[in-house]
Protein backbone atom coordinates (compact mmCIF):
# COMPACT_ATOMS: atom_id res chain seq x y z
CA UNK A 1 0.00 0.00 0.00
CA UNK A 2 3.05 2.77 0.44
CA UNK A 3 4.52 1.24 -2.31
CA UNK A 4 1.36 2.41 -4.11
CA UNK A 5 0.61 5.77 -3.03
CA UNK A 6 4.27 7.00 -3.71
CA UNK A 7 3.65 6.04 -7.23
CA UNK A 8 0.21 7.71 -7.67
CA UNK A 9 1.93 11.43 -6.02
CA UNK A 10 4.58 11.06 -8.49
CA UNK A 11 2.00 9.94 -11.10
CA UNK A 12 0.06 13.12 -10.28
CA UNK A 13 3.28 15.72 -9.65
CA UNK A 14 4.98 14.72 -13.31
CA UNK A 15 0.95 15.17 -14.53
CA UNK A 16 0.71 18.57 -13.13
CA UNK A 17 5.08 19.69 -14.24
CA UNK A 18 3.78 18.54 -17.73
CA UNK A 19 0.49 20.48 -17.61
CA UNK A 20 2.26 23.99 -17.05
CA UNK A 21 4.94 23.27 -19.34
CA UNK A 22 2.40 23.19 -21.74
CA UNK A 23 0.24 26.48 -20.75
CA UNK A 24 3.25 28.05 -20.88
CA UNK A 25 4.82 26.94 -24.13
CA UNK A 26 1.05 27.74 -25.24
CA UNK A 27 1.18 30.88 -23.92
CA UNK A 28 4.51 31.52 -25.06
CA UNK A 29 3.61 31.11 -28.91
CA UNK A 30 0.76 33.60 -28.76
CA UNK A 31 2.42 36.47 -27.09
CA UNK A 32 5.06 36.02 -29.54
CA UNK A 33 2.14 36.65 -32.26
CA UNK A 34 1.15 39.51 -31.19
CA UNK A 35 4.20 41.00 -30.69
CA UNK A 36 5.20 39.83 -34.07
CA UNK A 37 2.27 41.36 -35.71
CA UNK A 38 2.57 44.83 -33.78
CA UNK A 39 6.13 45.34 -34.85
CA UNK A 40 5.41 44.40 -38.27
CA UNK A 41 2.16 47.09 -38.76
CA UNK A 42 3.64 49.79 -41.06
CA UNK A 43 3.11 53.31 -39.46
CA UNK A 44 0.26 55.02 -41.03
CA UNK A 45 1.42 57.17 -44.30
CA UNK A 46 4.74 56.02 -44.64
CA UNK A 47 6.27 54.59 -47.13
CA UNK A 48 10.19 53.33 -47.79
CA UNK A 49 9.85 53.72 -51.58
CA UNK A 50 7.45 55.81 -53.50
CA UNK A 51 4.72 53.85 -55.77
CA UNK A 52 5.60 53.89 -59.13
CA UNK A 53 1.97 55.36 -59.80
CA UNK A 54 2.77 58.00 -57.47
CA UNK A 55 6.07 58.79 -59.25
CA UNK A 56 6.36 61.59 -61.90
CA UNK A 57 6.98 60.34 -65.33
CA UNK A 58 9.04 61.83 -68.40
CA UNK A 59 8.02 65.19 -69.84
CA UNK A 60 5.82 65.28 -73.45
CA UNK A 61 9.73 66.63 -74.72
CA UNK A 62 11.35 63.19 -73.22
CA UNK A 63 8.50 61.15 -74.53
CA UNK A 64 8.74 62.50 -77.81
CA UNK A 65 12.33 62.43 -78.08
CA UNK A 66 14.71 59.93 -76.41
CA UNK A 67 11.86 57.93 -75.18
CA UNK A 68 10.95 57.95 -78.40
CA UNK A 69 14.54 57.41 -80.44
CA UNK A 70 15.31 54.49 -77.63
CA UNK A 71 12.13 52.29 -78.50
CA UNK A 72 11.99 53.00 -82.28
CA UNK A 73 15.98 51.96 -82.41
CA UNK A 74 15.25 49.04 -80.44
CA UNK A 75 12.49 47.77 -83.01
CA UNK A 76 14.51 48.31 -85.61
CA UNK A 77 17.31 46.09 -84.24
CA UNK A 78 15.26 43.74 -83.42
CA UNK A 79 13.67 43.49 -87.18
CA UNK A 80 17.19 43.71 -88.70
CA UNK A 81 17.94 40.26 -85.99
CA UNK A 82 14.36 38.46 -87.38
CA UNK A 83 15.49 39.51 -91.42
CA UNK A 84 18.51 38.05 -90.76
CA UNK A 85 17.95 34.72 -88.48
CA UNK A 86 14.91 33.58 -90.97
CA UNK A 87 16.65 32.92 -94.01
CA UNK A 88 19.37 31.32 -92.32
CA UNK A 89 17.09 29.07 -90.06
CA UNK A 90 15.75 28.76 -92.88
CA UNK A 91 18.67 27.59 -95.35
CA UNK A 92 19.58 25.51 -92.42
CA UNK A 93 16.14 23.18 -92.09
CA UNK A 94 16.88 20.82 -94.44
CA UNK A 95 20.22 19.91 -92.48
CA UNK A 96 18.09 20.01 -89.99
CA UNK A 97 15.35 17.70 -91.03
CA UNK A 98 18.04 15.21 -92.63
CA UNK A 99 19.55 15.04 -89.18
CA UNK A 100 16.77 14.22 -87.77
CA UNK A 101 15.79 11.50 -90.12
CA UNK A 102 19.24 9.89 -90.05
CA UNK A 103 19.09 10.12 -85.64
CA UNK A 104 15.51 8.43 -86.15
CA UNK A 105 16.73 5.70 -88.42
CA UNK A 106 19.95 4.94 -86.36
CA UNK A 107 17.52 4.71 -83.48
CA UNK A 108 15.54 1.82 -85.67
CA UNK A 109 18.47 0.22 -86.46
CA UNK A 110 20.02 0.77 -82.62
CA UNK A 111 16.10 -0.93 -81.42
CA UNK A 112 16.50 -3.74 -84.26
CA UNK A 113 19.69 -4.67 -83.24
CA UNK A 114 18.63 -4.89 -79.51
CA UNK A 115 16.02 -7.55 -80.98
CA UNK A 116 17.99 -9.50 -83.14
CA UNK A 117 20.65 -10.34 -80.61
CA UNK A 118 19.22 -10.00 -76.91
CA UNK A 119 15.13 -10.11 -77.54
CA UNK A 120 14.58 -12.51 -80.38
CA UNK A 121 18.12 -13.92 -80.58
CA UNK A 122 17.75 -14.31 -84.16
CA UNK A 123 21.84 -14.20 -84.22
CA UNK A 124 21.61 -18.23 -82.29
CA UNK A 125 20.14 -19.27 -85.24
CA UNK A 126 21.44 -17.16 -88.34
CA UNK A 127 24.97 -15.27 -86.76
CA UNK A 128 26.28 -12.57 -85.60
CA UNK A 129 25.22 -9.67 -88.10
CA UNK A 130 23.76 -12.29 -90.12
CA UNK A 131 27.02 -14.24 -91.17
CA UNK A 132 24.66 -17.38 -91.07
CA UNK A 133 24.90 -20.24 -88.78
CA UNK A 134 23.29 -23.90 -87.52
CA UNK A 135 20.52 -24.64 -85.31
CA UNK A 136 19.95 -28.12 -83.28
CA UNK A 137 16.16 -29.24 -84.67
CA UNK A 138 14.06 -32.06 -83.88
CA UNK A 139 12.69 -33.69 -86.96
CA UNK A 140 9.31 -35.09 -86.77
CA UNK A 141 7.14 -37.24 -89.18
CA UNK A 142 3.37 -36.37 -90.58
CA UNK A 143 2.14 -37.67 -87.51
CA UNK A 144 4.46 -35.74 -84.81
CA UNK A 145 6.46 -38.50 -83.80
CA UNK A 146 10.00 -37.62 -83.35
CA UNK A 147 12.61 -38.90 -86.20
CA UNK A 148 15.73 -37.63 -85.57
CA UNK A 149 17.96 -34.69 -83.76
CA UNK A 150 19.86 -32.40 -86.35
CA UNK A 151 21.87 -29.49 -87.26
CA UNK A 152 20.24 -27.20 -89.53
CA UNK A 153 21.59 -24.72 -91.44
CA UNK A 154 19.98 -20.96 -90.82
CA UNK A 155 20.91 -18.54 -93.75
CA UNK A 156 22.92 -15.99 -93.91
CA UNK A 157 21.09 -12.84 -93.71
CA UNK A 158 24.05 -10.16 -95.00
CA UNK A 159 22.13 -10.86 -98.22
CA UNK A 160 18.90 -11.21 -97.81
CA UNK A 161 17.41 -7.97 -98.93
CA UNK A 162 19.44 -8.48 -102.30
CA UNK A 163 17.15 -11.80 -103.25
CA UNK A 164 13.70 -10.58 -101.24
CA UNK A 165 11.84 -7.61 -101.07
CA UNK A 166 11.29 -5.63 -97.38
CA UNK A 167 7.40 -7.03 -97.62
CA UNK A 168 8.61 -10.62 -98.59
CA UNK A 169 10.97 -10.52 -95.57
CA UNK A 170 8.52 -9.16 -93.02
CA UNK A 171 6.08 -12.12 -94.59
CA UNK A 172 8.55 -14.70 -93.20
CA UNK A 173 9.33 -12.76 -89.59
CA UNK A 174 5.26 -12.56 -89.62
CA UNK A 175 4.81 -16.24 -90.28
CA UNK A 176 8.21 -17.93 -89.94
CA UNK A 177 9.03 -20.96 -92.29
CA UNK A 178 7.12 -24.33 -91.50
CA UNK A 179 8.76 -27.71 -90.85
CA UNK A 180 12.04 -25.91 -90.04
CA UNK A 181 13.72 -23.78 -86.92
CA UNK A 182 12.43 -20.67 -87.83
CA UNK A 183 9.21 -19.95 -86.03
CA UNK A 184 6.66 -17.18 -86.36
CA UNK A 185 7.88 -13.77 -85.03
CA UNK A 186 5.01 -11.63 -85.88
CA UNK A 187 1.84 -10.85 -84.08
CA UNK A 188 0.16 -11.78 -87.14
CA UNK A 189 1.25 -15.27 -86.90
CA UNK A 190 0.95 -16.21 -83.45
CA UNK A 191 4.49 -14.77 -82.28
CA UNK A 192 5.51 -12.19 -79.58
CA UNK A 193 6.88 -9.20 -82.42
CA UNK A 194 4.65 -6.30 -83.07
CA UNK A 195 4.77 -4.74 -86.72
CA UNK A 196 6.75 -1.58 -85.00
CA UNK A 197 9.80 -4.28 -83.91
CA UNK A 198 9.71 -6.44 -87.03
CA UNK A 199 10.26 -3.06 -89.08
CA UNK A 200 13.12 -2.17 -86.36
CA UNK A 201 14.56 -6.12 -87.64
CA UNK A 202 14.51 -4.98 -90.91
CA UNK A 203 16.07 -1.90 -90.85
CA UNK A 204 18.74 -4.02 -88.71
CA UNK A 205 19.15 -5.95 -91.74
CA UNK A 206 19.35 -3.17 -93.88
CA UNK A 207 22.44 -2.11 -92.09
CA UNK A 208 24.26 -5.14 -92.60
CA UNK A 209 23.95 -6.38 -96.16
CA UNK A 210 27.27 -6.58 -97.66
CA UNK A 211 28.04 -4.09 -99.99
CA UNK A 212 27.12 -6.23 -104.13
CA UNK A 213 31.09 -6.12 -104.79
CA UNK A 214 31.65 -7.53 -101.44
CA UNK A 215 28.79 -10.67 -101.58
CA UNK A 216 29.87 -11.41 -105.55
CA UNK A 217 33.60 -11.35 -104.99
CA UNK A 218 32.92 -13.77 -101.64
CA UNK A 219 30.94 -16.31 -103.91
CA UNK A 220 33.39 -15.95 -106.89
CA UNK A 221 36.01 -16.92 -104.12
CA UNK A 222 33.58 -20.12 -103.37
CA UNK A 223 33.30 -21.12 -106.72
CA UNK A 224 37.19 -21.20 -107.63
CA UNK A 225 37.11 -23.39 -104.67
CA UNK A 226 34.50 -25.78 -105.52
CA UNK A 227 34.61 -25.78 -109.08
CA UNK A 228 36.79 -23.55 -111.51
CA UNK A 229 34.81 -23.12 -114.72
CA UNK A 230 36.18 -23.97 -117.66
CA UNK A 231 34.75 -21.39 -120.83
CA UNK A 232 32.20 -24.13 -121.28
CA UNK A 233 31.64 -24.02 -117.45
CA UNK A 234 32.64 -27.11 -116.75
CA UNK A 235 34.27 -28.02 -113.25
CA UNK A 236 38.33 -28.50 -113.53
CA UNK A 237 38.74 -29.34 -110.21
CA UNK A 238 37.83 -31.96 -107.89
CA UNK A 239 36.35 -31.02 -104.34
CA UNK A 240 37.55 -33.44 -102.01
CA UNK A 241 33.95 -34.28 -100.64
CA UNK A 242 32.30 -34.50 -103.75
CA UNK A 243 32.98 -33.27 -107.46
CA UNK A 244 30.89 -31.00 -109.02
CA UNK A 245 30.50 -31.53 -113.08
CA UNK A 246 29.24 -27.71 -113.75
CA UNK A 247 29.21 -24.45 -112.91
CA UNK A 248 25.34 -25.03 -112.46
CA UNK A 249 25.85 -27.95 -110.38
CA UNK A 250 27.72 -26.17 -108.22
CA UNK A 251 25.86 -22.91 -107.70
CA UNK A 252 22.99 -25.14 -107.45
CA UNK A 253 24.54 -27.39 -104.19
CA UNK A 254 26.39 -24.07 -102.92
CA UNK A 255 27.83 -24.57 -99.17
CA UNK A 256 26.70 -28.07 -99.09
CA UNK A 257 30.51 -29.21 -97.86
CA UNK A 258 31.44 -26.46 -96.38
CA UNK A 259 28.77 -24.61 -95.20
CA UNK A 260 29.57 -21.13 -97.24
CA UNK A 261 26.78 -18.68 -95.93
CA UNK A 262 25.02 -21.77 -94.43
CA UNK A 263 23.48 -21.82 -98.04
CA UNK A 264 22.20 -18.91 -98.69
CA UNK A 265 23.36 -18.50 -101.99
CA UNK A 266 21.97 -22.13 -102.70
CA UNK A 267 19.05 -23.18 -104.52
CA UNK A 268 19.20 -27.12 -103.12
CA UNK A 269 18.64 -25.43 -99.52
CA UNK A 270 14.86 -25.45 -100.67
CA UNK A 271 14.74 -27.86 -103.54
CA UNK A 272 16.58 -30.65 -102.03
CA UNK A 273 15.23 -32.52 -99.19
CA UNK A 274 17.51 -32.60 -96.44
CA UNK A 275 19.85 -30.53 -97.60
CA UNK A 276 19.44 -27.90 -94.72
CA UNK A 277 20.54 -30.51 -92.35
CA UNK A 278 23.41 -32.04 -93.94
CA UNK A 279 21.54 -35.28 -95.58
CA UNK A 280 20.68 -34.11 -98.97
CA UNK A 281 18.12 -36.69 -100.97
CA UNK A 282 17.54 -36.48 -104.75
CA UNK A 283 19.14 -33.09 -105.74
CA UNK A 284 16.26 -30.96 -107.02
CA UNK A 285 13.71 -33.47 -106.00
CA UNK A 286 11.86 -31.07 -104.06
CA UNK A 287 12.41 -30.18 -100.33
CA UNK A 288 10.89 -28.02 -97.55
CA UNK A 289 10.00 -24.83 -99.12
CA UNK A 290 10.86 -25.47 -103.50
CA UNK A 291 9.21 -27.83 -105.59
CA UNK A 292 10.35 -30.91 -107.10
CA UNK A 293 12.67 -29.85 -110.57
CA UNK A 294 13.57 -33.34 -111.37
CA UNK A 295 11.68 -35.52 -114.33
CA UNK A 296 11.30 -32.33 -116.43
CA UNK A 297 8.77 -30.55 -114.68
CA UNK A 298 10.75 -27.19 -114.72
CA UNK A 299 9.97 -27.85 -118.50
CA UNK A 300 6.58 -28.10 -118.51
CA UNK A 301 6.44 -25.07 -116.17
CA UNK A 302 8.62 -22.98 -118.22
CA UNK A 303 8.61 -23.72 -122.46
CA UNK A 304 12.13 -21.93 -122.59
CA UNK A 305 15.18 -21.56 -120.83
CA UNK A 306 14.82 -17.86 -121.61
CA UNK A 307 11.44 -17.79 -119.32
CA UNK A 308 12.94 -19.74 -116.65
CA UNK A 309 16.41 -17.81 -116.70
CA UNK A 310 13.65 -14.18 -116.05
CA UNK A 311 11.89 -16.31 -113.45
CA UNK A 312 15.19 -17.62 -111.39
CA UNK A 313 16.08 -13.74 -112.02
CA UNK A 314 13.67 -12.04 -110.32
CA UNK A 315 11.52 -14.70 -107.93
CA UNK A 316 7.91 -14.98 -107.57
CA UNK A 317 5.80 -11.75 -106.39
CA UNK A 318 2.79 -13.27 -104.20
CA UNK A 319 -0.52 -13.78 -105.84
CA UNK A 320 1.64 -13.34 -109.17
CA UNK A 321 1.07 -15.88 -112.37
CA UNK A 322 4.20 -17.46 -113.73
CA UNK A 323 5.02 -20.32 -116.01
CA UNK A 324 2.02 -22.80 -116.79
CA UNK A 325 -0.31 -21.99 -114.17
CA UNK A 326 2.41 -20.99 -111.36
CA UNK A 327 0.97 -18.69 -108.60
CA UNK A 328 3.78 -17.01 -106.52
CA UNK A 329 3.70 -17.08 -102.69
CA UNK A 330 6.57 -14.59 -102.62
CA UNK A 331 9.44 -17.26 -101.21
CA UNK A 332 11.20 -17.81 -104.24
CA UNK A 333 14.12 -15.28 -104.29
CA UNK A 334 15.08 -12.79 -106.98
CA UNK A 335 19.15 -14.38 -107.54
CA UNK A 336 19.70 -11.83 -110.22
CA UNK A 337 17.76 -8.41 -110.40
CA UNK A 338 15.38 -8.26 -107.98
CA UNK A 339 13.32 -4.37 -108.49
CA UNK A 340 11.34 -4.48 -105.37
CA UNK A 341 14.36 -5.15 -102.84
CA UNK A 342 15.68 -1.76 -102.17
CA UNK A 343 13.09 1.83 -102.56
CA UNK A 344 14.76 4.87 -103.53
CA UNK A 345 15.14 5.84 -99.30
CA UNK A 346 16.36 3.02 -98.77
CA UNK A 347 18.89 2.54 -101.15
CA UNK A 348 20.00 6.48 -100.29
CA UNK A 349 20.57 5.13 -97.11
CA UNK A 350 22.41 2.31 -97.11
CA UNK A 351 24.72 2.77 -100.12
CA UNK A 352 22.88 0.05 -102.14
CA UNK A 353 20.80 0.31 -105.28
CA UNK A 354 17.83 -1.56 -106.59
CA UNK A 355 20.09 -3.65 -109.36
CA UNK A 356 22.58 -5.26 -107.35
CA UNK A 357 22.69 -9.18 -107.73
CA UNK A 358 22.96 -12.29 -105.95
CA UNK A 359 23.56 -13.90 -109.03
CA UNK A 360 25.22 -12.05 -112.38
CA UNK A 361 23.15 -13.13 -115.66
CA UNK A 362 25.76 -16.03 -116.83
CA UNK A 363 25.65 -17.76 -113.27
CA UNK A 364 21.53 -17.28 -113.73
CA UNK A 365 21.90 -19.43 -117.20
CA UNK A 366 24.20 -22.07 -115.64
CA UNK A 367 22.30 -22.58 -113.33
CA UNK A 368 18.59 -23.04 -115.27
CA UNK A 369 20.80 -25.28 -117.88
CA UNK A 370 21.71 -27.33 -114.57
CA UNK A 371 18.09 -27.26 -113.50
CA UNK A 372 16.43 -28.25 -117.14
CA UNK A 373 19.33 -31.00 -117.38
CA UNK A 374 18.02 -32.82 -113.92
């Protein structure tokens, strides 16, 4: 019980110490207010600086003089500085506008790039910068069972806008290729690419096609390799994995051995099964993506050579009649002058020009004489 009653008087003296602390600091804060507010009441009628309404301004002599001189000298500075700066803002807007274009399409090609090797990772399958390269695929038969495990060749796409149009490309990102590694990219065919990142892929690609000298001179290279024309284009040397007998032949089966641009220059890649994966069948017997050529059937499609040499030329166009009957779906490459690869931009931009080749016209007729021999 004194245990107790000690605590409650100290309970009750800190309660009361804590009480006037407060009506104090309460009090405190008010008085300093009001004090505050008395000493900052300006006196009645005075003031530190005169109003500027209460000031006297220039005479009618000032006004109409200096006043006068000063503003009229200052507007016509100031028109002389707008007569001058307009033209050359002027003069300098195209700069200007150029600049801006060629900041906006490094930025596509910056945002492409970002796709094709970290987002997409369309360089595991076809390269760094497009150089081509292999990817492991499971092979499956009509009724999804698995077959075997391979390595198939991805093209190389430093070339690709030289043998397909930008629309033709953007069909295959859209829809990918079926029956091989390369799956649908674009929104429009199931993938995870809007149309805004497979242009920013394109204009990637743009950027690193090899300049036409460059790609020719590189399969020239290849075919003194492989083959060696005679002047009736006839192979003179022997390849030690297999000999090819023409200059056809060979174009035809390019990179088979040795993988040059994992066979993008190659017609067999599509018209040979299993040729993409190292395990070619009957060479122009038909394949993944080309029809069969063997048994004369590239003769009853085209009468001529002459027809078939314009076709191999320039590819199909989609929805466009060719040959006997022939509808193009737009996947058969342009290997010599293909029009619709490069618009006048584009070509501006990159260096390149609307009649640069995969193929030059003699290779073309090799390879149809090849073809029309099978």
């Amino acid at each position: 019980m004194p245990v107790l009653a000690n605590h409650a008087v100290l309970a009750t003296a800190a309660s009361a110490i804590g009480g006037v602390i407060a009506v104090v600091l309460i009090g405190g804060f008010f008085i300093a207010v009001v004090a505050n507010m008395r000493k900052g009441r300006a006196e009645v009628g005075s003031e530190l600086e005169l109003a500027a309404n209460r000031k006297p301004y220039l005479s009618d002599e000032e006004l109409e003089g200096s006043k006068l001189d000063r503003t009229l000298g200052f507007g016509l500075v100031l028109l002389i500085v707008i007569a001058v700066a307009l033209p050359i803002y002027w003069l300098a807007e195209p700069g200007r506008q150029s600049g801006a274009v060629e900041q906006f399409d490094k930025e596509f090609v910056s945002r492409g790039q970002t796709i094709y090797d970290v987002k997409a990772k369309c360089s595991d399958c076809h390269g760094p910068k497009g150089v081509g390269g292999v990817k492991d695929y499971t092979l499956l038969n009509a009724n999804g069972d698995f077959v075997k495990q391979v390595s198939w060749k991805a093209p190389a796409l430093n070339t690709v806008l030289y043998r397909y149009s930008k629309d033709e490309v953007k069909y295959v990102l859209n829809f990918g290729r079926q029956n091989t590694p390369m799956p649908a990219w674009g929104a429009l065919g199931g993938g995870p690419l809007t149309e805004q990142q497979l242009d920013n892929v394109i204009a990637y690609l743009y950027s690193i096609q090899l300049p036409a000298t460059d790609s020719q001179d590189a399969l020239q290279k290849e075919i003194d390799t492989v083959c060696r024309p005679d002047a009736n284009n006839n192979c003179t040397i022997d390849d030690p994995q297999g000999h090819w007998k023409t200059l056809g032949e060979a174009l035809f089966n390019m990179g088979e051995f040795d993988g040059f641009a994992a066979g993008a220059y190659s017609c067999a890649r599509c018209h040979t099964a299993g040729w993409s994966y190292g395990d070619p069948q009957v060479a122009g017997g038909g394949g993944q993506l080309g029809f069969n050529l063997t048994n004369g059937s590239e003769r009853r499609q085209f009468e001529t050579a002459d027809q078939q040499q314009v076709f191999v030329s320039l590819g199909s166009e989609l929805g466009k009649p060719y040959g006997h009957g022939g509808i193009g779906d737009g996947q058969m490459p342009g290997f010599g002058v293909n029009p619709t690869a490069l618009i006048p931009k584009d070509a501006a931009a990159t260096g390149m020009n609307p009649a640069q080749t995969m193929y030059t016209q003699d290779q073309i007729d090799a390879v149809v004489a090849y073809e029309r021999s099978l």
